[in-house]
C-alpha atoms as a PDB file:
ATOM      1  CA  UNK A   1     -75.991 -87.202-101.037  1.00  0.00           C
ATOM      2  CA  UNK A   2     -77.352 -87.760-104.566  1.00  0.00           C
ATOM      3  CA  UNK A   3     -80.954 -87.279-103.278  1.00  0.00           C
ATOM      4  CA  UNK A   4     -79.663 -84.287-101.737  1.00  0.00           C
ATOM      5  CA  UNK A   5     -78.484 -82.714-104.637  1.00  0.00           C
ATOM      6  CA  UNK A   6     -81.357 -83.593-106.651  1.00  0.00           C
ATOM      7  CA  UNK A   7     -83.621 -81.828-103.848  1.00  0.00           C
ATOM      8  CA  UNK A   8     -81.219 -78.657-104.184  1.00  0.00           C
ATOM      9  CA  UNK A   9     -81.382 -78.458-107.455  1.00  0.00           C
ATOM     10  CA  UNK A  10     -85.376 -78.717-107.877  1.00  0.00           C
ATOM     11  CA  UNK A  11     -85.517 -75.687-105.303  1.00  0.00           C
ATOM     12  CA  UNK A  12     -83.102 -73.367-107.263  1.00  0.00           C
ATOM     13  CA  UNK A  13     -84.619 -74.598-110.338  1.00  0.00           C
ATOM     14  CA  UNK A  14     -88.773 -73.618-108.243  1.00  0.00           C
ATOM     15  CA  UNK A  15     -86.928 -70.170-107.349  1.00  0.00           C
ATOM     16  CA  UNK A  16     -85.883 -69.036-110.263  1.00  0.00           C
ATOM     17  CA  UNK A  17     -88.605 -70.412-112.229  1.00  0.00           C
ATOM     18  CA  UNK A  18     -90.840 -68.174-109.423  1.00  0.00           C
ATOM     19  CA  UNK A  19     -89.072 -65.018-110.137  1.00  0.00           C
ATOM     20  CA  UNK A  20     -88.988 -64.999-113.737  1.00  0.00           C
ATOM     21  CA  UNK A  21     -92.982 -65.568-113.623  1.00  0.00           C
ATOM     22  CA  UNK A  22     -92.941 -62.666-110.555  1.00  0.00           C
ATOM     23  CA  UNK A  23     -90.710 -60.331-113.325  1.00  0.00           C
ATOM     24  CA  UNK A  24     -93.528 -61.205-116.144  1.00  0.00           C
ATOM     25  CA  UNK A  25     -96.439 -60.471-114.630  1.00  0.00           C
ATOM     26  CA  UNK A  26     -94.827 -57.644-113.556  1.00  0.00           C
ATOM     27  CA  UNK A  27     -94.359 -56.385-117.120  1.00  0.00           C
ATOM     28  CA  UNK A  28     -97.605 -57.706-118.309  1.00  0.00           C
ATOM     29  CA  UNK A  29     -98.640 -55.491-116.237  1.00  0.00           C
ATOM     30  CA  UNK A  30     -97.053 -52.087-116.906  1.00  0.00           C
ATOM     31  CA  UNK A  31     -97.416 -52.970-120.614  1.00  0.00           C
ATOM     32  CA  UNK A  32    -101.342 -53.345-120.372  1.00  0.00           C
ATOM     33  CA  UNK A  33    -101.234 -50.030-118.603  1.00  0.00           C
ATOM     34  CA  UNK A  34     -99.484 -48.222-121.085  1.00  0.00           C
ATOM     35  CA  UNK A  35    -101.915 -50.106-124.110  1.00  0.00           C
ATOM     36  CA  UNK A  36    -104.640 -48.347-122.313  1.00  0.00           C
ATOM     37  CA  UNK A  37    -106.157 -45.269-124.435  1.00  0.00           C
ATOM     38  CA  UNK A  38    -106.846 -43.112-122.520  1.00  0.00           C
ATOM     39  CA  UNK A  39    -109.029 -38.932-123.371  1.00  0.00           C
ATOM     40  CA  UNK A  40    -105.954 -36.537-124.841  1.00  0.00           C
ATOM     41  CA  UNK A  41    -106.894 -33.610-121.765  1.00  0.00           C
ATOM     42  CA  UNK A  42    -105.952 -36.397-118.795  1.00  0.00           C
ATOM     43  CA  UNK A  43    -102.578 -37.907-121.515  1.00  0.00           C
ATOM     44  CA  UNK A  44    -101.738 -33.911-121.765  1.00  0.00           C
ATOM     45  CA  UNK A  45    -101.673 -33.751-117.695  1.00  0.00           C
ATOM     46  CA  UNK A  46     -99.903 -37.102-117.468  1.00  0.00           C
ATOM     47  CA  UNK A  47     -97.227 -36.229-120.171  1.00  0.00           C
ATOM     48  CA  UNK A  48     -96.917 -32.867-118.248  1.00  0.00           C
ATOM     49  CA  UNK A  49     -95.924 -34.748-114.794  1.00  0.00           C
ATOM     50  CA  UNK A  50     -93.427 -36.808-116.459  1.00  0.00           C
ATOM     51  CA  UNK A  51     -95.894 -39.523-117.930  1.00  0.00           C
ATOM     52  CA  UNK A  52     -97.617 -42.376-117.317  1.00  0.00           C
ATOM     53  CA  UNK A  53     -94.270 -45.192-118.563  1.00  0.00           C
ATOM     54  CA  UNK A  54     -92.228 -43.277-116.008  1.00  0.00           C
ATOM     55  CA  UNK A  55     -95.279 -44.144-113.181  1.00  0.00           C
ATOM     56  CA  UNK A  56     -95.951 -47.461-114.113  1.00  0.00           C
ATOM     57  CA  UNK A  57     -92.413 -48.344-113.951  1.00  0.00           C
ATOM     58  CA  UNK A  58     -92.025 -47.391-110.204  1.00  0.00           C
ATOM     59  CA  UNK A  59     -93.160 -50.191-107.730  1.00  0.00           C
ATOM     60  CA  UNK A  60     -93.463 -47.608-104.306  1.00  0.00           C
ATOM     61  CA  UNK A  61     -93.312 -44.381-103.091  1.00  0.00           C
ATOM     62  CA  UNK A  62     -92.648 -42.838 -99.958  1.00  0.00           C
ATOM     63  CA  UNK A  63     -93.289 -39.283 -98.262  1.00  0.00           C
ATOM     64  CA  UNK A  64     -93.532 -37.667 -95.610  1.00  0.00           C
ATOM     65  CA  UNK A  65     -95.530 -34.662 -93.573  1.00  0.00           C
ATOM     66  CA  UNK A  66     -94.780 -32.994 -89.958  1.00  0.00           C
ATOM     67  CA  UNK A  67     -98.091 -33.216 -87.939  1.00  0.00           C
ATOM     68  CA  UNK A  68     -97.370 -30.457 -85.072  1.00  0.00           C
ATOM     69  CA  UNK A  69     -94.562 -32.336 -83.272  1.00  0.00           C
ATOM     70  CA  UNK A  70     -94.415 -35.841 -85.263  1.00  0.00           C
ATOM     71  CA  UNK A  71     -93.663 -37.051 -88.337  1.00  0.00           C
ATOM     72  CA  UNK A  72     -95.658 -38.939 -90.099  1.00  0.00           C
ATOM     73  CA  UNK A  73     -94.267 -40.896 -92.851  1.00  0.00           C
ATOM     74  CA  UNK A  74     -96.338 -42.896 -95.805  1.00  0.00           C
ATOM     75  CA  UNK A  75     -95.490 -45.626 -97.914  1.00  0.00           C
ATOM     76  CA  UNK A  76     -97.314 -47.125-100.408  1.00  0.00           C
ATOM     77  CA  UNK A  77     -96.638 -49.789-102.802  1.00  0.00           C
ATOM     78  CA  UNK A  78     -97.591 -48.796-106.415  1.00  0.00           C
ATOM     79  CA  UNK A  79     -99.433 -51.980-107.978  1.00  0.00           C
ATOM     80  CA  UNK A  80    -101.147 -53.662-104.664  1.00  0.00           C
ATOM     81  CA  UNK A  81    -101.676 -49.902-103.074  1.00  0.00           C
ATOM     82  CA  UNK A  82    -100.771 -51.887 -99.833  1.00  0.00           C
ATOM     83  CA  UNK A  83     -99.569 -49.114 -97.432  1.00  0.00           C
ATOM     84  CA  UNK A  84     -98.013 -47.751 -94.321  1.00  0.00           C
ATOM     85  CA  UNK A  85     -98.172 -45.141 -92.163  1.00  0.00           C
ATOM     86  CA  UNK A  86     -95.953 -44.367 -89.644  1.00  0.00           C
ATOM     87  CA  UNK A  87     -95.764 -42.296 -86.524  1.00  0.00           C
ATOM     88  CA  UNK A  88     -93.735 -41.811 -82.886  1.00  0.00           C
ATOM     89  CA  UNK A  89     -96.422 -43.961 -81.133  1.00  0.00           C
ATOM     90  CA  UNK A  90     -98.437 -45.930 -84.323  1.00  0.00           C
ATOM     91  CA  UNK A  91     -98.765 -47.572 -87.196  1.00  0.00           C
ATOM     92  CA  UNK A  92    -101.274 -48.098 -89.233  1.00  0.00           C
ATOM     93  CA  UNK A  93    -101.239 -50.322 -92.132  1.00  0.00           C
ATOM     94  CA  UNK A  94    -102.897 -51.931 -95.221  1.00  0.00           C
ATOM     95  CA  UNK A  95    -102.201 -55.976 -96.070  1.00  0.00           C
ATOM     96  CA  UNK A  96    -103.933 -56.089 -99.071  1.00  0.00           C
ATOM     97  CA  UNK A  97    -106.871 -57.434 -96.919  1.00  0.00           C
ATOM     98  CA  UNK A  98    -107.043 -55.878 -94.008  1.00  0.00           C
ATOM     99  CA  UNK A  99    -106.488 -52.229 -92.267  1.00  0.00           C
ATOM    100  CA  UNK A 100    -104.419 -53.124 -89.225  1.00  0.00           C
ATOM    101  CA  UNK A 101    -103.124 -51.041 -86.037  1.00  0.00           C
ATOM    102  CA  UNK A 102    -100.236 -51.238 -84.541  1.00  0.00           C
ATOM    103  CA  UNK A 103     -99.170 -49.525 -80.906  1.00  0.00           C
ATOM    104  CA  UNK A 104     -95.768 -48.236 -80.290  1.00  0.00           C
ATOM    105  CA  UNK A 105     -96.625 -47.585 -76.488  1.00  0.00           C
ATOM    106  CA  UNK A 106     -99.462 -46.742 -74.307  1.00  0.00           C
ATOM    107  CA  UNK A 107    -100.771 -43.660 -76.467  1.00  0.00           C
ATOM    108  CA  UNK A 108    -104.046 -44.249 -77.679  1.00  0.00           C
ATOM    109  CA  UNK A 109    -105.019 -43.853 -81.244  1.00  0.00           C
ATOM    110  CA  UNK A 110    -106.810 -40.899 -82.594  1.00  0.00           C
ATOM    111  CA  UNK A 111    -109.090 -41.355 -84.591  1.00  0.00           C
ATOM    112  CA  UNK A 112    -109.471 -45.150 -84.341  1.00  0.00           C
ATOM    113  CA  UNK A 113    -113.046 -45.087 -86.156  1.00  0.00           C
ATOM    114  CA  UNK A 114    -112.153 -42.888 -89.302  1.00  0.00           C
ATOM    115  CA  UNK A 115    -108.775 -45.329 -89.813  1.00  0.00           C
ATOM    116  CA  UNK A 116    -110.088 -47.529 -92.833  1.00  0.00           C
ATOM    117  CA  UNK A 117    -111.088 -43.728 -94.782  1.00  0.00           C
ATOM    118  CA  UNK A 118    -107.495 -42.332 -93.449  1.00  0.00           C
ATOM    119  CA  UNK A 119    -105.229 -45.087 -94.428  1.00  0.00           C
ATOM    120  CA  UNK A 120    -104.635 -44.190 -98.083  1.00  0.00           C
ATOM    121  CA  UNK A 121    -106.554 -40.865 -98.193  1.00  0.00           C
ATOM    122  CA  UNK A 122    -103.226 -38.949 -98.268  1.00  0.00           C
ATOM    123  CA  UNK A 123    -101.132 -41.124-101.051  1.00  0.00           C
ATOM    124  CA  UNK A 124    -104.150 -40.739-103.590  1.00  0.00           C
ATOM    125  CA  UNK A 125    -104.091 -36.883-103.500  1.00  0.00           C
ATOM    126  CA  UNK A 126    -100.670 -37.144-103.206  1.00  0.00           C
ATOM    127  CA  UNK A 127    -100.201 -39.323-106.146  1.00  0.00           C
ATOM    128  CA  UNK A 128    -102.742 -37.155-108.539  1.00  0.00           C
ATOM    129  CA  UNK A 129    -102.836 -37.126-111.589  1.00  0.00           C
ATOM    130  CA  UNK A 130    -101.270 -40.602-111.825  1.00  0.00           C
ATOM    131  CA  UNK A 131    -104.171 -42.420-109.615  1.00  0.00           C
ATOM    132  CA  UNK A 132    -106.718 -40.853-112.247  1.00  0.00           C
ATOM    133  CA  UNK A 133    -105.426 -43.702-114.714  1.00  0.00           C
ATOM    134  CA  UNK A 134    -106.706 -46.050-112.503  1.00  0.00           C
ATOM    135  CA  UNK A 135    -109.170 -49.097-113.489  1.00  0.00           C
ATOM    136  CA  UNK A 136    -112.976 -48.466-114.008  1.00  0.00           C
ATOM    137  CA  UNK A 137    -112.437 -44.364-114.476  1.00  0.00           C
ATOM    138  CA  UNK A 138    -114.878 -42.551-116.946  1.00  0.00           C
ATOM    139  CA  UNK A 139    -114.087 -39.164-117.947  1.00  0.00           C
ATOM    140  CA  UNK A 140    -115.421 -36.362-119.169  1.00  0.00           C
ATOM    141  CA  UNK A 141    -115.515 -32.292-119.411  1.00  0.00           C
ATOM    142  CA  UNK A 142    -116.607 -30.287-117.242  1.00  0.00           C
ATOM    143  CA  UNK A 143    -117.068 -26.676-116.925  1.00  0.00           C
ATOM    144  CA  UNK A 144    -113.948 -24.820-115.832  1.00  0.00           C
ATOM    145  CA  UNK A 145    -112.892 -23.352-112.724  1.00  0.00           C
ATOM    146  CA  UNK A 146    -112.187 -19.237-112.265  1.00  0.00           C
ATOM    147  CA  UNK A 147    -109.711 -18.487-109.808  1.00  0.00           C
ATOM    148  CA  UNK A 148    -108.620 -14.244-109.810  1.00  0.00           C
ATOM    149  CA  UNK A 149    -109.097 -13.510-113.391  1.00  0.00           C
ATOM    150  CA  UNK A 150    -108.058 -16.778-114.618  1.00  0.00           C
ATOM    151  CA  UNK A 151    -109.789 -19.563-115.943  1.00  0.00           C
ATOM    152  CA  UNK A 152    -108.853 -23.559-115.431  1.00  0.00           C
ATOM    153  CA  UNK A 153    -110.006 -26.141-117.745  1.00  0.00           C
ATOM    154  CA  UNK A 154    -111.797 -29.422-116.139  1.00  0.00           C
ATOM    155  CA  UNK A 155    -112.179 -32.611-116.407  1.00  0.00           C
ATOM    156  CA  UNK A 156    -115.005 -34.784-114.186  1.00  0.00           C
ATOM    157  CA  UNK A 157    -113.916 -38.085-112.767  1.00  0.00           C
ATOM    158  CA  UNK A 158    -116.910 -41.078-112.224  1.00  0.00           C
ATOM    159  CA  UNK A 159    -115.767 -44.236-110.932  1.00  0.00           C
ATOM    160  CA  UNK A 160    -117.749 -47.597-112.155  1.00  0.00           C
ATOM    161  CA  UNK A 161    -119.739 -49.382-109.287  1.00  0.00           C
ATOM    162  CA  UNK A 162    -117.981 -51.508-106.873  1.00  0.00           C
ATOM    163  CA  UNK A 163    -114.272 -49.541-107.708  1.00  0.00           C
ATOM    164  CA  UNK A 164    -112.597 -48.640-104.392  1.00  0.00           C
ATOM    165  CA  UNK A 165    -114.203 -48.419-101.163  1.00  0.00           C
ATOM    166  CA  UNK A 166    -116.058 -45.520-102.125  1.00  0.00           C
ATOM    167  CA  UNK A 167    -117.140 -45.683-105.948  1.00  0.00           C
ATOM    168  CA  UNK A 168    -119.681 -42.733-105.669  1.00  0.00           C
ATOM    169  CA  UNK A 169    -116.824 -40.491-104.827  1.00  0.00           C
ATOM    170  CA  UNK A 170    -116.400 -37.628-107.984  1.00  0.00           C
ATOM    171  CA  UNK A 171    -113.407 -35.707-108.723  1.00  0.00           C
ATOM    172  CA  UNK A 172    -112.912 -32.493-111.298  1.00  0.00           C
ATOM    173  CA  UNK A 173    -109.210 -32.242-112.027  1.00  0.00           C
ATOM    174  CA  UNK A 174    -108.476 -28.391-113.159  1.00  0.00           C
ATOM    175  CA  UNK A 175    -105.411 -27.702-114.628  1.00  0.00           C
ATOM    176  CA  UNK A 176    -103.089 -24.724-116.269  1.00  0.00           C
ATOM    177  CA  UNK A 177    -103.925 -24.211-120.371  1.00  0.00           C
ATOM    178  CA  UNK A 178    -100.391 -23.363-120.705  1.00  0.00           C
ATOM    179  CA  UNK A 179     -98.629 -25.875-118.570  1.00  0.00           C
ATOM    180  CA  UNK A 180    -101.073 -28.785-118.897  1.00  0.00           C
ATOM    181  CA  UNK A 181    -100.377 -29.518-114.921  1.00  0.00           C
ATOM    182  CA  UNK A 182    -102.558 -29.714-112.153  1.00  0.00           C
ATOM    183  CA  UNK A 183    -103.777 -26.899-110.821  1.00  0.00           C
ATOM    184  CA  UNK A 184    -107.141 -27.697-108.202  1.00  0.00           C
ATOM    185  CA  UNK A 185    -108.654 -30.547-107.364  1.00  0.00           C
ATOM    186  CA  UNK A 186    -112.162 -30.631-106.440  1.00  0.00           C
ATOM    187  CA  UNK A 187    -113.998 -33.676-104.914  1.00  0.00           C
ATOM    188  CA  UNK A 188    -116.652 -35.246-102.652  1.00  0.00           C
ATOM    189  CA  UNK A 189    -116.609 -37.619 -99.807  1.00  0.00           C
ATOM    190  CA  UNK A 190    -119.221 -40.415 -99.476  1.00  0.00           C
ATOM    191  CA  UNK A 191    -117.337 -42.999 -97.464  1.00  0.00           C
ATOM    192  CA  UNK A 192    -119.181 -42.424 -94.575  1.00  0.00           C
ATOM    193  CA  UNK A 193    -122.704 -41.584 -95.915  1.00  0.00           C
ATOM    194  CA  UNK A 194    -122.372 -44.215 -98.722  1.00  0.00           C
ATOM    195  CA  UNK A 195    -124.669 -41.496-100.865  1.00  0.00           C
ATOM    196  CA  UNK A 196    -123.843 -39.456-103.806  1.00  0.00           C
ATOM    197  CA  UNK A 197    -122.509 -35.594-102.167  1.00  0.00           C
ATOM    198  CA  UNK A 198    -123.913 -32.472-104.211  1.00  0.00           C
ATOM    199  CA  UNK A 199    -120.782 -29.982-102.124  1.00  0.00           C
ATOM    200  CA  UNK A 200    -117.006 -30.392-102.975  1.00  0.00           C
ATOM    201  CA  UNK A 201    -114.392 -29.697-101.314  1.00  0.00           C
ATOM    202  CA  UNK A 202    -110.873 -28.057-102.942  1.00  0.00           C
ATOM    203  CA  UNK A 203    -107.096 -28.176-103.175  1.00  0.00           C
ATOM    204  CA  UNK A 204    -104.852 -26.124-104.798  1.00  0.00           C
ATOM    205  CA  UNK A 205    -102.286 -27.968-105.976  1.00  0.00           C
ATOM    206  CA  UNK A 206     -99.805 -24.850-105.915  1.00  0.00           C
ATOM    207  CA  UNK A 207     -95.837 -26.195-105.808  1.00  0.00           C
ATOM    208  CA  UNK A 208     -94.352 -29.024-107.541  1.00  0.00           C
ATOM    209  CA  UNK A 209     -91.111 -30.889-106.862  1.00  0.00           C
ATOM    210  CA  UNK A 210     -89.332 -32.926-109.658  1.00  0.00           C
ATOM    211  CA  UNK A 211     -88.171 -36.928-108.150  1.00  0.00           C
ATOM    212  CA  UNK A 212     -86.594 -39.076-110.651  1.00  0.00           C
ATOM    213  CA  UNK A 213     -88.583 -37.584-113.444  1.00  0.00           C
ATOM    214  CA  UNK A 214     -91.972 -37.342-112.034  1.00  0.00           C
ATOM    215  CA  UNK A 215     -93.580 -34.094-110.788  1.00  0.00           C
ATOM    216  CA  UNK A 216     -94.850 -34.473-107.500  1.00  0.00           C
ATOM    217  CA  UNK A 217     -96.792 -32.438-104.919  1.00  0.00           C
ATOM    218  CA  UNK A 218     -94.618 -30.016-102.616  1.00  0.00           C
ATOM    219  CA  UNK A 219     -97.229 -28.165-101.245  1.00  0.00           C
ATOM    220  CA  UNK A 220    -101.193 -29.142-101.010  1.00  0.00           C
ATOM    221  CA  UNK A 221    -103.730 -25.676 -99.835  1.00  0.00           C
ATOM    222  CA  UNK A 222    -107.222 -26.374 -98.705  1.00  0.00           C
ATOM    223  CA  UNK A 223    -109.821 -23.283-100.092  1.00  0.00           C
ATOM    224  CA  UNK A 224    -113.014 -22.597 -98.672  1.00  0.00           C
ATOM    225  CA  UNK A 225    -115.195 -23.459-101.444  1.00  0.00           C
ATOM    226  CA  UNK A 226    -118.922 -22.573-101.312  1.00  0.00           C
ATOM    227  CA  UNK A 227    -121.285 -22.792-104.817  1.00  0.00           C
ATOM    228  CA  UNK A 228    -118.369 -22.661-107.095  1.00  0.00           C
ATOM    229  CA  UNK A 229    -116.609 -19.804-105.510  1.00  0.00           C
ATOM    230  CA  UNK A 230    -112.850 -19.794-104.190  1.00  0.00           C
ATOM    231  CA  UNK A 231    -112.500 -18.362-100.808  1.00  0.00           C
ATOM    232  CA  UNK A 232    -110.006 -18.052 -98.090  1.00  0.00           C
ATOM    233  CA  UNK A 233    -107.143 -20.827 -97.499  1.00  0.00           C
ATOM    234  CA  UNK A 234    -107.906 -23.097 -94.547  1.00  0.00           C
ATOM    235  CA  UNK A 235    -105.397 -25.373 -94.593  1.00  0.00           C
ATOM    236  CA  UNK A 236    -102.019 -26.609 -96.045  1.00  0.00           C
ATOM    237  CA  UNK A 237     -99.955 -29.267 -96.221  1.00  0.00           C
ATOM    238  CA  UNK A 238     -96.122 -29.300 -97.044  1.00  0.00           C
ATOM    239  CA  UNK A 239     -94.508 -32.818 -98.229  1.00  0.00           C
ATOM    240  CA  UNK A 240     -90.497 -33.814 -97.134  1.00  0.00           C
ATOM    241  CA  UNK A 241     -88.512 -36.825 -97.451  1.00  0.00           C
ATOM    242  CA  UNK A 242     -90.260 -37.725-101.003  1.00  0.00           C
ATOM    243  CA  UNK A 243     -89.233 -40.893-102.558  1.00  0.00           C
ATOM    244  CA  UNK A 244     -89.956 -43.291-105.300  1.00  0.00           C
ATOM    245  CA  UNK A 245     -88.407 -46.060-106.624  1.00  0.00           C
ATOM    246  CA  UNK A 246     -88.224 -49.225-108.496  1.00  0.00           C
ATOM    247  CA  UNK A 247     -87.425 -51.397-105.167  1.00  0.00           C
ATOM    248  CA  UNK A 248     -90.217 -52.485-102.481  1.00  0.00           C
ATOM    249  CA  UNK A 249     -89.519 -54.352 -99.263  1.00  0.00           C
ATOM    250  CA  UNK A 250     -93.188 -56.051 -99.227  1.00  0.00           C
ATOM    251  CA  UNK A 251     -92.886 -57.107 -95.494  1.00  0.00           C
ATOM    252  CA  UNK A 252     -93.312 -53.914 -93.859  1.00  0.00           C
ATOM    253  CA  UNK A 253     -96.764 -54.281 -95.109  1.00  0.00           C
ATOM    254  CA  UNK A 254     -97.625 -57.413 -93.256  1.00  0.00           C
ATOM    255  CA  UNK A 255     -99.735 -56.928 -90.353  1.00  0.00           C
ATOM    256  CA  UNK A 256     -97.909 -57.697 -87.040  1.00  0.00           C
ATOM    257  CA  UNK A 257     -99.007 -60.309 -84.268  1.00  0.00           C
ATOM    258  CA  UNK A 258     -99.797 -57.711 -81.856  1.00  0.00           C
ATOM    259  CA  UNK A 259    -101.485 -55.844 -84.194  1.00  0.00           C
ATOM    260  CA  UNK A 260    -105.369 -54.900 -84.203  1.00  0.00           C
ATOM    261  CA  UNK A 261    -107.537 -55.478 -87.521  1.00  0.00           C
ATOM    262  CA  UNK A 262    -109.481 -52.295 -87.981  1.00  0.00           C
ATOM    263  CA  UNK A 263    -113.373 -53.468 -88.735  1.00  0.00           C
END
C-alpha cells in the first residue's frame, strides 16, 4: 500500500511537473514572437487586424466553406500548423509529419496527387496578414497596386531557403492607406515546378468579419490578373462557421489506422 502511494504520488507529481513545462514553453513562445521587430508597414497591417499579442495568444482556428453541395470544414492548430480538413466522404490531415487520407466511404478522392499543396493552402490565405510574421520572412517595398482610380501600397514577401515546402514562393501584400488593412494579395506558385514564377496570381481581400478581436476574411475574390492589370472576377470564396480560440483538442490531428500517408 505504501509502495502504492509512493508510485501515485511520483505520477501526479511527473503530470503536473509536465504541464507546467507544456504552459512555459508555451509562453516562451508567444513572448519571443512578440520580441520580434518586425518593418512598421507589415506592424501597421497587424495592429489594423487586431494585432499580433491577440494572434499569438490563440492556439487554433477553425472555418469553414460550402463546396457546391458539401461542406468543407478546416482546422488548424496555430503553433504546429498541424491541420484538418473535413468533408461528407474525406479527410485529409496533417500530423506534423505526414499528410494523411482518410475515407469516409467508397467515394474516391479528388485530387489525390495535388493533396500535400491543398492541405494548408486555404488556412494561410485565410490567416493573412498574421502568417506574414512567420519565421525566415524578409520584407520589403514594392511598387503599389492601381485598382479603379485608386492606388494600394505594397509590400514584397521572400522567404529564406528551406522555409515551408515551397520557399521560392513570393507574396506582395497591398493594403488601404487609410485603413492600414489588407486589401489584395498577389502571389506565385512553385510547389509543383520547384522554380522561381515571373506571373502572379490575385485576391481581393474585399469583406472582413471581426472574431474575438481579430479581423478575419469573410469573403476572398479571385481577379484575372495579366502584366499588372486587374481584370474580371473569376472566382470567390465566402467563409462560415469561423472560430478561434485558446483551446485545441490535438488528437483530431493524429493520423488514423486506416488512414493513407500521402507521398
Amino acid at each position: 500500500m505504501k509502495k502504492l502511494a509512493i508510485l501515485l504520488f511520483v505520477f501526479i507529481a511527473f503530470s503536473s511537473c509536465k504541464k507546467n513545462t507544456e504552459v512555459t514553453e508555451s509562453k516562451a513562445e508567444v513572448q519571443e514572437a512578440e520580441s520580434k521587430v518586425y518593418p512598421e508597414s507589415i506592424s501597421k497591417i497587424f495592429n489594423a487586424h487586431g494585432g499580433l499579442e491577440t494572434w499569438n495568444n490563440m492556439e487554433n482556428i477553425a472555418f469553414g466553406m460550402e463546396k457546391g453541395k458539401d461542406m468543407e470544414m478546416t482546422t488548424t492548430a496555430l503553433k504546429s500548423r498541424k491541420s484538418l480538413i473535413e468533408t461528407t466522404n474525406h479527410k485529409l490531415g496533417f500530423d506534423g509529419t505526414d499528410v494523411w487520407l482518410q475515407n469516409k466511404d467508397t467515394a474516391s478522392y479528388k485530387g489525390k496527387a495535388r493533396a500535400k499543396f491543398y492541405y494548408n493552402l486555404m488556412f494561410y490565405f485565410y490567416a493573412m496578414p498574421f502568417v506574414l510574421a512567420d519565421d525566415g520572412i524578409s520584407y520589403k517595398e514594392a511598387p503599389a497596386l492601381e485598382v479603379d482610380g485608386k492606388e494600394y501600397p505594397g509590400i514584397h514577401i521572400s522567404y529564406g531557403a528551406g522555409v515551408g515546402e515551397s520557399p521560392d514562393d513570393e507574396y506582395i501584400l497591398y493594403y488601404d492607406s487609410e485603413t492600414n488593412k489588407m486589401a489584395w494579395l498577389a502571389y506565385t506558385v512553385t510547389f509543383f515546378s520547384k522554380k522561381k514564377a515571373t506571373e502572379y496570381k490575385l485576391i481581393k481581400y474585399t469583406d472582413w468579419q471581426e472574431v474575438r478581436g481579430l479581423n478575419l476574411p469573410a469573403t476572398l475574390q479571385w481577379y484575372v490578373y495579366e502584366d499588372g492589370v486587374v481584370g474580371d472576377m473569376r472566382n470567390e470564396v465566402k467563409f462560415i462557421d469561423v472560430s478561434i480560440s485558446k483551446e485545441m483538442d490535438a488528437s483530431m490531428f493524429v493520423k488514423p489506422e486506416n488512414a493513407e500517408t500521402i507521398e
